[in-house]
N, C-alpha and C. Protein backbone atom coordinates (compact mmCIF):
# COMPACT_ATOMS: atom_id res chain seq x y z
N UNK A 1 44.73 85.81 72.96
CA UNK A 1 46.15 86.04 72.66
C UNK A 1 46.97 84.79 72.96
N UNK A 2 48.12 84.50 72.47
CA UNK A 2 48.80 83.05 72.38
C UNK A 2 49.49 83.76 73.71
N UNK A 3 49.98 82.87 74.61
CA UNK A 3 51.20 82.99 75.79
C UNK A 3 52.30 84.05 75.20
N UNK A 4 52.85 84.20 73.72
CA UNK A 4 53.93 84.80 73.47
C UNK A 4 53.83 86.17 73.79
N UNK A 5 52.78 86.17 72.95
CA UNK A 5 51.47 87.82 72.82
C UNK A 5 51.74 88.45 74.17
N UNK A 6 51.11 87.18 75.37
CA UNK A 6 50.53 87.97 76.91
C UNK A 6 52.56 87.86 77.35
N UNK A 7 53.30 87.41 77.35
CA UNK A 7 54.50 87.66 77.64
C UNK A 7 54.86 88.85 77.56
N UNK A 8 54.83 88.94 76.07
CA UNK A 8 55.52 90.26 75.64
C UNK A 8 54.92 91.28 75.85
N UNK A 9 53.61 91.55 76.15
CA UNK A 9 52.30 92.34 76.43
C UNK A 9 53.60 92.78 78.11
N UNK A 10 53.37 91.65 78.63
CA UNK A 10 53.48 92.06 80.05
C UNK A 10 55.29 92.41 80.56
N UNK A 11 56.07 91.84 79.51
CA UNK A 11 57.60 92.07 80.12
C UNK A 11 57.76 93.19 78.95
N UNK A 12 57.36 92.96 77.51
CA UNK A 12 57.88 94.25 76.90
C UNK A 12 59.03 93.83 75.91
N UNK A 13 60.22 94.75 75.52
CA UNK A 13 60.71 94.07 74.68
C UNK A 13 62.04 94.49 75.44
N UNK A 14 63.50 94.14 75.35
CA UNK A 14 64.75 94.19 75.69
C UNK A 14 65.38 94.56 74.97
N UNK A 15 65.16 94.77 73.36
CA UNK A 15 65.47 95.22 72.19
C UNK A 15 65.22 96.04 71.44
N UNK A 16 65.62 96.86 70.76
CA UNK A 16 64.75 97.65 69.75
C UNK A 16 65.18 97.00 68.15
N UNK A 17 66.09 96.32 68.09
CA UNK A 17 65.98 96.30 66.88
C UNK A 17 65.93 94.66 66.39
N UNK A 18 64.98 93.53 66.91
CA UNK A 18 64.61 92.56 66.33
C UNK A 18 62.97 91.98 67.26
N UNK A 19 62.45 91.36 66.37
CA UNK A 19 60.67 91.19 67.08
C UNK A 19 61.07 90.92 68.95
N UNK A 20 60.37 90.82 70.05
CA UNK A 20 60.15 90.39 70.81
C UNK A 20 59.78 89.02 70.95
N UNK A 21 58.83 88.79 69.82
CA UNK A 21 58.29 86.93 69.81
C UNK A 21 58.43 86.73 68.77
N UNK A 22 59.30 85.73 68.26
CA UNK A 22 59.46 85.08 67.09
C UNK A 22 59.18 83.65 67.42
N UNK A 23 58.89 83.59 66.24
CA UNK A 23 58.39 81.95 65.72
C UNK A 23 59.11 81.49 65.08
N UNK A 24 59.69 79.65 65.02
CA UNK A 24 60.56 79.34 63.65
C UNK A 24 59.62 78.00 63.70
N UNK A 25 59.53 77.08 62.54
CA UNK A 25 59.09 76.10 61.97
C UNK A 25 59.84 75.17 61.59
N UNK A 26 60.15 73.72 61.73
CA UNK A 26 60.95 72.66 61.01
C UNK A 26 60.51 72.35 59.90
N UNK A 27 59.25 73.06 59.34
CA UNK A 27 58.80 72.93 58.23
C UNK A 27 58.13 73.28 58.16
N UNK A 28 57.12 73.17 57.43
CA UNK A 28 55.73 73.54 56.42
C UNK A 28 55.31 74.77 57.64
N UNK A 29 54.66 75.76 57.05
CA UNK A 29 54.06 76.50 58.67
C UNK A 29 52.83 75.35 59.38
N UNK A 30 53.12 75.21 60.61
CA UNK A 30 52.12 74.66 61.82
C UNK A 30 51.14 74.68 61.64
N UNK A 31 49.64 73.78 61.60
CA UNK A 31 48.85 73.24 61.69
C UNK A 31 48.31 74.53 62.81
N UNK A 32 47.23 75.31 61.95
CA UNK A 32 46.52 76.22 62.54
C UNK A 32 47.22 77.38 62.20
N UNK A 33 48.65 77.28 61.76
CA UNK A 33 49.29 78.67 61.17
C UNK A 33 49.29 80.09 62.54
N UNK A 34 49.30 81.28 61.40
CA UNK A 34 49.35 82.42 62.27
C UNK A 34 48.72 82.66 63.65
N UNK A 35 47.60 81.82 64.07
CA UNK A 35 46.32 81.98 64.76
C UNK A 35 47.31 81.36 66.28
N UNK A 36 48.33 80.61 65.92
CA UNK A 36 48.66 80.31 67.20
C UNK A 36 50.10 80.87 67.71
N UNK A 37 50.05 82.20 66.85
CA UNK A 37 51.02 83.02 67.57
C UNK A 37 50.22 84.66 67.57
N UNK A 38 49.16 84.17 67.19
CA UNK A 38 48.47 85.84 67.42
C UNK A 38 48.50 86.72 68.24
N UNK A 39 48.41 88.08 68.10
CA UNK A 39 47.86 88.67 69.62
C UNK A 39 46.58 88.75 70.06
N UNK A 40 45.42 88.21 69.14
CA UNK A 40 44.12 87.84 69.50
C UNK A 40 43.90 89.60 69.60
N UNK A 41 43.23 89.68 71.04
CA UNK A 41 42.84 91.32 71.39
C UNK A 41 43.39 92.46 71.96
N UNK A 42 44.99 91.88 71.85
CA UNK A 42 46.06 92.94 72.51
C UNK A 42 45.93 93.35 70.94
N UNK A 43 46.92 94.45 71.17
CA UNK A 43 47.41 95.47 70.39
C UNK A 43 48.31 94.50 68.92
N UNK A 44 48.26 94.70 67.70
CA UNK A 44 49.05 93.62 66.93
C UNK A 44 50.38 93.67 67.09
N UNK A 45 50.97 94.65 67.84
CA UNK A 45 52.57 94.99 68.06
C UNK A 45 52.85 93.84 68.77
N UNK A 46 52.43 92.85 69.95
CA UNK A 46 52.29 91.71 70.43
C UNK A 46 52.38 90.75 69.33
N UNK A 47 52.01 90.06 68.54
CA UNK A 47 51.85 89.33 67.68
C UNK A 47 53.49 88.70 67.22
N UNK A 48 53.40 87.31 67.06
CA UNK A 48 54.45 86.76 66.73
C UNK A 48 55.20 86.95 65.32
N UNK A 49 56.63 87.05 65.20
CA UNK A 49 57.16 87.51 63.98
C UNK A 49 57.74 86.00 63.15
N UNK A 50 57.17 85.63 61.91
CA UNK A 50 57.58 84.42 61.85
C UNK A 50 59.41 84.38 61.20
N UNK A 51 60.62 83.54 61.67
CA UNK A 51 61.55 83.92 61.43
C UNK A 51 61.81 82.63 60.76
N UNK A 52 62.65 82.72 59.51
CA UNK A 52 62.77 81.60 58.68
C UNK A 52 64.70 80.86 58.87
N UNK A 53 65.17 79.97 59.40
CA UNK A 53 66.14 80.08 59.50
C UNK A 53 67.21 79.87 58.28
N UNK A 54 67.13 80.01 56.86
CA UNK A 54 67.54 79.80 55.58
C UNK A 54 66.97 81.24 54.97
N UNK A 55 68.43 81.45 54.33
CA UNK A 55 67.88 83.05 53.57
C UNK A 55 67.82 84.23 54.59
N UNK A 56 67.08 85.34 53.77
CA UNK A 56 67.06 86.04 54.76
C UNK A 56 66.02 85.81 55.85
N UNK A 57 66.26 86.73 57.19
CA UNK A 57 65.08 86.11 58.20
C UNK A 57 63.88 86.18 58.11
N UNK A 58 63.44 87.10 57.90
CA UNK A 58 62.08 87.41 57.76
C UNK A 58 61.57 87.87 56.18
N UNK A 59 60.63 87.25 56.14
CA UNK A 59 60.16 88.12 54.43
C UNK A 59 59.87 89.28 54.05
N UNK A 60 60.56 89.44 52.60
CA UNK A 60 60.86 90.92 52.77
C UNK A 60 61.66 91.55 53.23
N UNK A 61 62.10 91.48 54.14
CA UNK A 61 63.15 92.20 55.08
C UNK A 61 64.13 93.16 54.28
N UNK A 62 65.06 92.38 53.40
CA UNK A 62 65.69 93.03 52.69
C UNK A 62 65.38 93.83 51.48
N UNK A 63 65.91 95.42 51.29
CA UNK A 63 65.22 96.41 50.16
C UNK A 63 65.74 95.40 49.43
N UNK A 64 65.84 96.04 47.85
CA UNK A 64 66.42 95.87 46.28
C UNK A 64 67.68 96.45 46.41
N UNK A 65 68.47 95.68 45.87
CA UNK A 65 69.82 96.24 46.07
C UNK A 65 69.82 97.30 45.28
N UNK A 66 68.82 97.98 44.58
CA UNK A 66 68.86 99.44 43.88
C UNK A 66 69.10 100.73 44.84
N UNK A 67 68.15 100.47 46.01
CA UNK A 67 67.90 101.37 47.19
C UNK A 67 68.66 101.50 48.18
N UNK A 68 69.75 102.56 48.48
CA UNK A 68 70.80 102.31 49.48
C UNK A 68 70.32 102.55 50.77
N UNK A 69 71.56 103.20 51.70
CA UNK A 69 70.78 103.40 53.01
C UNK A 69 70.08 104.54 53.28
N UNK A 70 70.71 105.71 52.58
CA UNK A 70 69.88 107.18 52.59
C UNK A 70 68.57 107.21 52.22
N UNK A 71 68.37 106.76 50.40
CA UNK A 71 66.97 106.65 50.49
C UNK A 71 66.02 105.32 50.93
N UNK A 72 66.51 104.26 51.64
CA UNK A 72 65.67 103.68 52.47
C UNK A 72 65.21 104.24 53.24
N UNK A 73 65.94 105.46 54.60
CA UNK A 73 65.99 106.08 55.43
C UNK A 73 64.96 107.30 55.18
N UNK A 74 65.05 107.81 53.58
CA UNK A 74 64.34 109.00 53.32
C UNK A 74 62.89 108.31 52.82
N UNK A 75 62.52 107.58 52.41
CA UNK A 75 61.84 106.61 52.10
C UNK A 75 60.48 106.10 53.28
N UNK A 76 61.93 106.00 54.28
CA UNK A 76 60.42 105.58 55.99
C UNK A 76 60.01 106.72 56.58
N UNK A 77 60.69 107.86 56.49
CA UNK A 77 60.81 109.23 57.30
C UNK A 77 59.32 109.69 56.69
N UNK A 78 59.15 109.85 54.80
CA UNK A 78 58.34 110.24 54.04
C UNK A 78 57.41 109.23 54.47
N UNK A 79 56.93 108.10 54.70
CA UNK A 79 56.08 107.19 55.15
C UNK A 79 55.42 107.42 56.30
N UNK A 80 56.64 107.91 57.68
CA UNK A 80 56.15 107.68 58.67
C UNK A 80 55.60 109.53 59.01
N UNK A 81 55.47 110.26 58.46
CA UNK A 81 55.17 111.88 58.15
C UNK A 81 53.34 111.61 57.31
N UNK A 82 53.66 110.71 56.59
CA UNK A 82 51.89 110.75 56.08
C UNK A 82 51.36 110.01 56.94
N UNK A 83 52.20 108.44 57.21
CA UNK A 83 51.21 107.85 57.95
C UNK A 83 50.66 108.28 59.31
N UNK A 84 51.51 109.34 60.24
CA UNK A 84 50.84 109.79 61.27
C UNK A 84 50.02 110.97 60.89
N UNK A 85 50.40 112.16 59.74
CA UNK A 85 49.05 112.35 59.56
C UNK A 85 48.25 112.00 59.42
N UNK A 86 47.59 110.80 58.66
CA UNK A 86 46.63 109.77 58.85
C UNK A 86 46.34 109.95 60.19
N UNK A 87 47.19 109.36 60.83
CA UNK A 87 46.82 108.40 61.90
C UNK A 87 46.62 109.58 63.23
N UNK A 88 46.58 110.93 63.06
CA UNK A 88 46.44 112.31 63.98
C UNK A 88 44.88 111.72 64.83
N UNK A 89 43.95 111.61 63.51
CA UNK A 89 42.36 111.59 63.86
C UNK A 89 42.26 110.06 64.69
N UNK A 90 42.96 109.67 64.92
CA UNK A 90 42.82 107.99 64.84
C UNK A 90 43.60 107.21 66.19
N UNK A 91 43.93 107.95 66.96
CA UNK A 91 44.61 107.73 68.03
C UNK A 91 44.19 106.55 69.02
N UNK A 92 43.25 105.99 68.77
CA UNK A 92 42.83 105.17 69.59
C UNK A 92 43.02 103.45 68.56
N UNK A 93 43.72 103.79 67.10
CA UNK A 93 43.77 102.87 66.38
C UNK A 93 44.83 102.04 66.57
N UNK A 94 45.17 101.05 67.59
CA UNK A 94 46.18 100.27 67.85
C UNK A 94 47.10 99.20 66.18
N UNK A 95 45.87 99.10 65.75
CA UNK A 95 46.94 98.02 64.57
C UNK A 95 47.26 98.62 63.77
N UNK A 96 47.07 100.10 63.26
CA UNK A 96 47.60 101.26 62.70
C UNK A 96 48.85 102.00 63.56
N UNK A 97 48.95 102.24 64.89
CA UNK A 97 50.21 102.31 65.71
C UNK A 97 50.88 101.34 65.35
N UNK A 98 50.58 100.18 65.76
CA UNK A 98 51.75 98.75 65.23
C UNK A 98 52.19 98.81 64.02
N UNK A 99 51.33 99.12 63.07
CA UNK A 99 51.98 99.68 61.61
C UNK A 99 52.88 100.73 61.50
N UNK A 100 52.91 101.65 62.46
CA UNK A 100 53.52 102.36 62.14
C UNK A 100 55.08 102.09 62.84
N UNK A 101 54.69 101.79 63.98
CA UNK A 101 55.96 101.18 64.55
C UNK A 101 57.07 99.87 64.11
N UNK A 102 56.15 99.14 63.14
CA UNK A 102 56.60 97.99 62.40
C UNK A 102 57.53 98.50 61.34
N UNK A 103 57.00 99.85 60.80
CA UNK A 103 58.26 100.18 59.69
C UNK A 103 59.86 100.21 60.00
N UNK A 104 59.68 101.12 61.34
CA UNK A 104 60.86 101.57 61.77
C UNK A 104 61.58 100.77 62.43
N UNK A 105 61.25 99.52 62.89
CA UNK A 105 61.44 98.27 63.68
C UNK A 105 61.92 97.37 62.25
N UNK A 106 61.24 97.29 61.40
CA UNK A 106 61.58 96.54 60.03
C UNK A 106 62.85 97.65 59.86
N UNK A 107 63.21 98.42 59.66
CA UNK A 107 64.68 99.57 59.59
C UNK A 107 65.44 99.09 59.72
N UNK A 108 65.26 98.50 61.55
CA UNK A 108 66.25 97.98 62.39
C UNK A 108 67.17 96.91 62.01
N UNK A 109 66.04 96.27 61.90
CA UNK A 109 66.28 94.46 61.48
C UNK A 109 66.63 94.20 60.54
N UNK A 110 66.68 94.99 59.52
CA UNK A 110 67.58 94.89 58.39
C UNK A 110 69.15 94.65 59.12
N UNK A 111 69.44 95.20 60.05
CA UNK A 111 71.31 94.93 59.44
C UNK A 111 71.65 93.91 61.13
N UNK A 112 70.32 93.55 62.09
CA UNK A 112 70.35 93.00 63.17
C UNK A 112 70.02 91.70 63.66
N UNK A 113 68.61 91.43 61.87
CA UNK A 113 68.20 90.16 61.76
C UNK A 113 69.10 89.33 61.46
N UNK A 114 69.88 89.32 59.94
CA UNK A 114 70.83 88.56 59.74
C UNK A 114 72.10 88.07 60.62
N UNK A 115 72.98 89.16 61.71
CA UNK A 115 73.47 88.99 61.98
C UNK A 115 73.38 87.66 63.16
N UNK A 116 71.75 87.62 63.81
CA UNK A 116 71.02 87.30 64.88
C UNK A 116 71.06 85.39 64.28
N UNK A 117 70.94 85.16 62.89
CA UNK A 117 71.26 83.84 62.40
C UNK A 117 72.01 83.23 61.54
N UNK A 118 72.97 84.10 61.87
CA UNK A 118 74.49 83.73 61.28
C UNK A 118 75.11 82.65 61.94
N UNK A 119 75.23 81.66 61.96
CA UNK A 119 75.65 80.38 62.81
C UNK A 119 77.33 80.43 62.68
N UNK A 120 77.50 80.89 61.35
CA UNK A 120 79.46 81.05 60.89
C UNK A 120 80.02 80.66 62.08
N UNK A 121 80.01 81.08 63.29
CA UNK A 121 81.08 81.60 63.91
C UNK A 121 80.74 80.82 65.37
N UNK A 122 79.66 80.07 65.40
CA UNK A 122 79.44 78.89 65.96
C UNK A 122 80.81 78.10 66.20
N UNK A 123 81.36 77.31 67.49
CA UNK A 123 82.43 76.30 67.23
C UNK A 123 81.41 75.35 67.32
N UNK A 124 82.75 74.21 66.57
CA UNK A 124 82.40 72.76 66.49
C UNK A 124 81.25 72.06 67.67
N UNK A 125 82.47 72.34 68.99
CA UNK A 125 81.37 71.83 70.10
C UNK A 125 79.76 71.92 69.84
N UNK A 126 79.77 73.28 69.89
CA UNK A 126 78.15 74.02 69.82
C UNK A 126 77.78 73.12 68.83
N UNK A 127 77.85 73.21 67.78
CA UNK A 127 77.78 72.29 66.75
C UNK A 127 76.69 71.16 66.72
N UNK A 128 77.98 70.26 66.88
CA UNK A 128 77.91 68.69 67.71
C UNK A 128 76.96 68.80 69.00
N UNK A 129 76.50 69.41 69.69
CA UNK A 129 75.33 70.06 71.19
C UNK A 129 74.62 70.18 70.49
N UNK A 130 74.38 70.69 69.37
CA UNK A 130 72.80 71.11 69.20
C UNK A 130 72.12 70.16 68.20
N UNK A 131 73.31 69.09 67.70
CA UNK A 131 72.77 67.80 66.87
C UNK A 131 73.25 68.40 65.18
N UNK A 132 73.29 69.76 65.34
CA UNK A 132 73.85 70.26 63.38
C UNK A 132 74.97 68.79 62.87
N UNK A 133 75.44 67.67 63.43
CA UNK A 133 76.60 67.28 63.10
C UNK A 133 75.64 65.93 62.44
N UNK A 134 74.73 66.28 62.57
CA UNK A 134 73.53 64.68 61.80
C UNK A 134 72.55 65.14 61.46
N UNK A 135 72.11 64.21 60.49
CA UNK A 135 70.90 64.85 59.50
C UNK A 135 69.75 64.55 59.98
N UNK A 136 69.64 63.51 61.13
CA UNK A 136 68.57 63.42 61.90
C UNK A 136 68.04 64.66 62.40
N UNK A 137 68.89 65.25 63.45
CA UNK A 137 68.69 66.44 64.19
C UNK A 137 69.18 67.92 63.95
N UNK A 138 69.78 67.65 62.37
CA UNK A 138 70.08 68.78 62.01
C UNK A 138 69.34 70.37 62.17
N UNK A 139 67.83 70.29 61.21
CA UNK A 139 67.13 70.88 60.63
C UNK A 139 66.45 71.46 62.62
N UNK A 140 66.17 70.67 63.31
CA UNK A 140 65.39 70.94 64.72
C UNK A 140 66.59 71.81 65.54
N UNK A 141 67.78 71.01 65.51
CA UNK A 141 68.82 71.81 66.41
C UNK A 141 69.48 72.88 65.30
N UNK A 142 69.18 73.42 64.27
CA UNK A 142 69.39 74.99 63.99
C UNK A 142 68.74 75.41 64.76
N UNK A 143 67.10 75.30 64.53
CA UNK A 143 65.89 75.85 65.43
C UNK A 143 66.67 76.44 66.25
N UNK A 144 66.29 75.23 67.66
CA UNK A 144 66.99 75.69 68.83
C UNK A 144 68.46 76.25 69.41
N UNK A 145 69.54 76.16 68.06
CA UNK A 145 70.23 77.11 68.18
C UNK A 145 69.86 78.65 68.01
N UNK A 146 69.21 79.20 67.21
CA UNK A 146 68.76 80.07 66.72
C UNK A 146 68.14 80.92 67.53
N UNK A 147 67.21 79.62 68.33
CA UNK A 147 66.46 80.43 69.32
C UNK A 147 67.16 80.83 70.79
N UNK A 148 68.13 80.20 71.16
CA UNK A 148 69.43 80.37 71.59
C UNK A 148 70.26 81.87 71.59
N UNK A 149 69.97 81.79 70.28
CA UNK A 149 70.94 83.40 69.61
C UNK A 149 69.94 84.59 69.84
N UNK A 150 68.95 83.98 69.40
CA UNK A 150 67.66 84.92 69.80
C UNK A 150 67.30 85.69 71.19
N UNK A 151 67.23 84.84 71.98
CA UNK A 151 67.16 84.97 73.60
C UNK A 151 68.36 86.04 73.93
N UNK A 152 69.32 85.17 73.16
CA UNK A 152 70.69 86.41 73.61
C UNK A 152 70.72 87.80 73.24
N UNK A 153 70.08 87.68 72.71
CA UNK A 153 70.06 89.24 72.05
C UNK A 153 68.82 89.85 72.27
N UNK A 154 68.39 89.54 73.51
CA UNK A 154 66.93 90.13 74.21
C UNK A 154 65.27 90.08 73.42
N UNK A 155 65.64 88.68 72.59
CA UNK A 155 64.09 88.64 72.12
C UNK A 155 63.47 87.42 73.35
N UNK A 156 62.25 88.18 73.73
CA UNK A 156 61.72 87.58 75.20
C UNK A 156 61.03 86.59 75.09
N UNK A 157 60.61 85.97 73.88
CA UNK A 157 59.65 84.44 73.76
C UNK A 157 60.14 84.25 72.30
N UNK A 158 60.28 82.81 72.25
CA UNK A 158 60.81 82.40 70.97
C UNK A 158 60.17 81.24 71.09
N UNK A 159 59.03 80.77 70.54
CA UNK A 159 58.09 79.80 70.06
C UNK A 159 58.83 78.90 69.04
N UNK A 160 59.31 77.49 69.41
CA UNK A 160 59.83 76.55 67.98
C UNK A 160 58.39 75.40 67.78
N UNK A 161 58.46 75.01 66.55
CA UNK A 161 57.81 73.87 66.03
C UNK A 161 58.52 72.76 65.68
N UNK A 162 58.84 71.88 66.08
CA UNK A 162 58.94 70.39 65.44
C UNK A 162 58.11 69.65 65.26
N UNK A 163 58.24 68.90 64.11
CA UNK A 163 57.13 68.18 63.43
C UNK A 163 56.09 69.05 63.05
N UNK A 164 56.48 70.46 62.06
CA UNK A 164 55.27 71.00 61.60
C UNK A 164 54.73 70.76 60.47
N UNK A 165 55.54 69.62 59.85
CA UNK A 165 54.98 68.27 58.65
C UNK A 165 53.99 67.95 58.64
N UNK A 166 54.35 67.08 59.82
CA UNK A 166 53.62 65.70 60.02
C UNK A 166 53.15 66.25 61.60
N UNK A 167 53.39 66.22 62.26
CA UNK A 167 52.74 66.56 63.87
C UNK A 167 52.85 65.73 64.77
N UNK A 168 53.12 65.98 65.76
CA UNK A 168 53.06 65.01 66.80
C UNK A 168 51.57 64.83 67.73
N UNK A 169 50.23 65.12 66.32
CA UNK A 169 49.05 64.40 67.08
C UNK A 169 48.73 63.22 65.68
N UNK A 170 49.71 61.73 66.37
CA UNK A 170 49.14 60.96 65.33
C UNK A 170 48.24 60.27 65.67
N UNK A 171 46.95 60.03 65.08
CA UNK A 171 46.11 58.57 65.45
C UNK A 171 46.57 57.67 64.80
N UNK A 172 47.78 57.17 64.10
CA UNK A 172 48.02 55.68 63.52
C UNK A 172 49.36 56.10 63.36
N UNK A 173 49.86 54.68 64.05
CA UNK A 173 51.02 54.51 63.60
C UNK A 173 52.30 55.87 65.18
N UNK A 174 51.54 55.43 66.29
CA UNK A 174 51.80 56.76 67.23
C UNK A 174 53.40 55.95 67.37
N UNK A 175 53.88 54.99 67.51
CA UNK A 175 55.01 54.40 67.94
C UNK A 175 56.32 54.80 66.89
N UNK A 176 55.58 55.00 65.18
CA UNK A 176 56.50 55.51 64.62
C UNK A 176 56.84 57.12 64.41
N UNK A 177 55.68 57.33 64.47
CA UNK A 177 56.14 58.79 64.32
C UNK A 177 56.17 59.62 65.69
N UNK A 178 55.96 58.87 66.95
CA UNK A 178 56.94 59.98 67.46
C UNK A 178 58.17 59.45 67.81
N UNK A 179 58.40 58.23 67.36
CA UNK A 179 59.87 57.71 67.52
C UNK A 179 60.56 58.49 66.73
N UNK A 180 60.38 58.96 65.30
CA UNK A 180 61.17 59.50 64.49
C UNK A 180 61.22 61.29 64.64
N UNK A 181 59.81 61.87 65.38
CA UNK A 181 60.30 63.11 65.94
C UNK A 181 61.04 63.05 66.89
N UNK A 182 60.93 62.50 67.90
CA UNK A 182 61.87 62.38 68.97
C UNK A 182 63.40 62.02 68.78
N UNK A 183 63.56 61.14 67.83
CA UNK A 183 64.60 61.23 67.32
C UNK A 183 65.08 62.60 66.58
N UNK A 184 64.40 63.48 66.26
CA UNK A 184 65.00 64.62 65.60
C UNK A 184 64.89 65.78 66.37
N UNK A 185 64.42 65.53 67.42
CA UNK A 185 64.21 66.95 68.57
C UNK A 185 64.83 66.64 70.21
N UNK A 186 65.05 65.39 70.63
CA UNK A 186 65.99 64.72 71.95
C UNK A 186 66.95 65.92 71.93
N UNK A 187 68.06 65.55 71.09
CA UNK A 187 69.32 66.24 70.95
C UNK A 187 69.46 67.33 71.36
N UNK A 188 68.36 68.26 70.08
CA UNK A 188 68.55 69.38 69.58
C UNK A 188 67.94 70.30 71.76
N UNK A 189 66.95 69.78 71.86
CA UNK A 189 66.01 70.54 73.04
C UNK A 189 67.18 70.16 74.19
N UNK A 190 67.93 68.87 74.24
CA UNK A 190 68.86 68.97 75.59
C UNK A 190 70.02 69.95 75.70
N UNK A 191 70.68 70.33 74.16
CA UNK A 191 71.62 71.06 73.86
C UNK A 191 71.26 72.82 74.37
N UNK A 192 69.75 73.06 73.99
CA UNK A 192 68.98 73.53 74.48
C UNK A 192 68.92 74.42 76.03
């Protein structure tokens, strides 16, 4: 299990209505991907939620604007009525519990995610602190604002990536490229 996994395993969540461990990326997903926010052999309800800071947060998240709130609502109720019949014989099936608990948790986060990376209402200061005011440190200090907003609102591990491009394991050329990550993550992690 990644550290986020055994965190949340062991403190739990503070929230009900956004992941416990989220993940964000400065780019491309991370070198090794999902595997290094897994829950390995805990339960998958542990497992990291990847959060995108552009658009909506998470994929998927949002229905079709065809589907309002009633039958979204009538929609998980009818879901979560078969899927525990299913799941009656099966009680010992943990990533089928997490499934089932993921629907109603995905419910949540519909109207809790967005609000959670809405920067709008951010002042200037904050701003200018977290580096958003340059294009160097723009893209890294959303991150860590985000994850900022995150924390506040009782999500208990928030995993960031910088340099999930390029990486900060270079064999050539180590003087430039972590001069130029460091230049884009200093700011953002002191504001931090």
């Amino acid at each position: 299990p990644s550290l986020g996994a055994w965190t949340t395993y062991g403190l739990g969540t503070a929230n009900k209505n956004l992941p416990t461990f989220v993940v964000m990326a400065d780019g491309a997903e991370p070198v090794g991907g999902p595997k290094n926010w897994s829950a390995g052999f805990l339960p998958a309800s542990y497992q990291g939620t990847m959060f995108r800071s552009d658009g909506t947060p998470i994929f998927h998240l949002t229905p079709p604007k065809t589907i309002g709130d009633k039958q979204q609502r009538n929609k998980l109720d009818l879901l979560a009525g078969l899927n525990n019949h299913f799941a009656a014989g099966k009680a010992d099936d943990g990533e089928l519990a997490a499934r089932l608990n993921s629907y109603e948790q995905a419910y949540r986060m519909q109207s809790a995610a967005p609000e959670a990376v809405d920067l709008a209402q951010e002042s200037e200061a904050t701003r200018e602190l977290y580096g958003l005011d340059d294009d160097k440190t723009q893209k890294f200090g959303k991150l860590c604002l985000l994850a900022r907003r995150q924390v506040e609102r009782g999500v208990r591990f928030v995993q960031l990536y910088s340099g999930s491009n390029s990486g900060w394991d270079a064999h050539a050329d180590l003087e430039g490229n972590h001069s130029g990550l460091c230049k884009s993550s200093d700011k953002p992690i002191a504001g931090l």
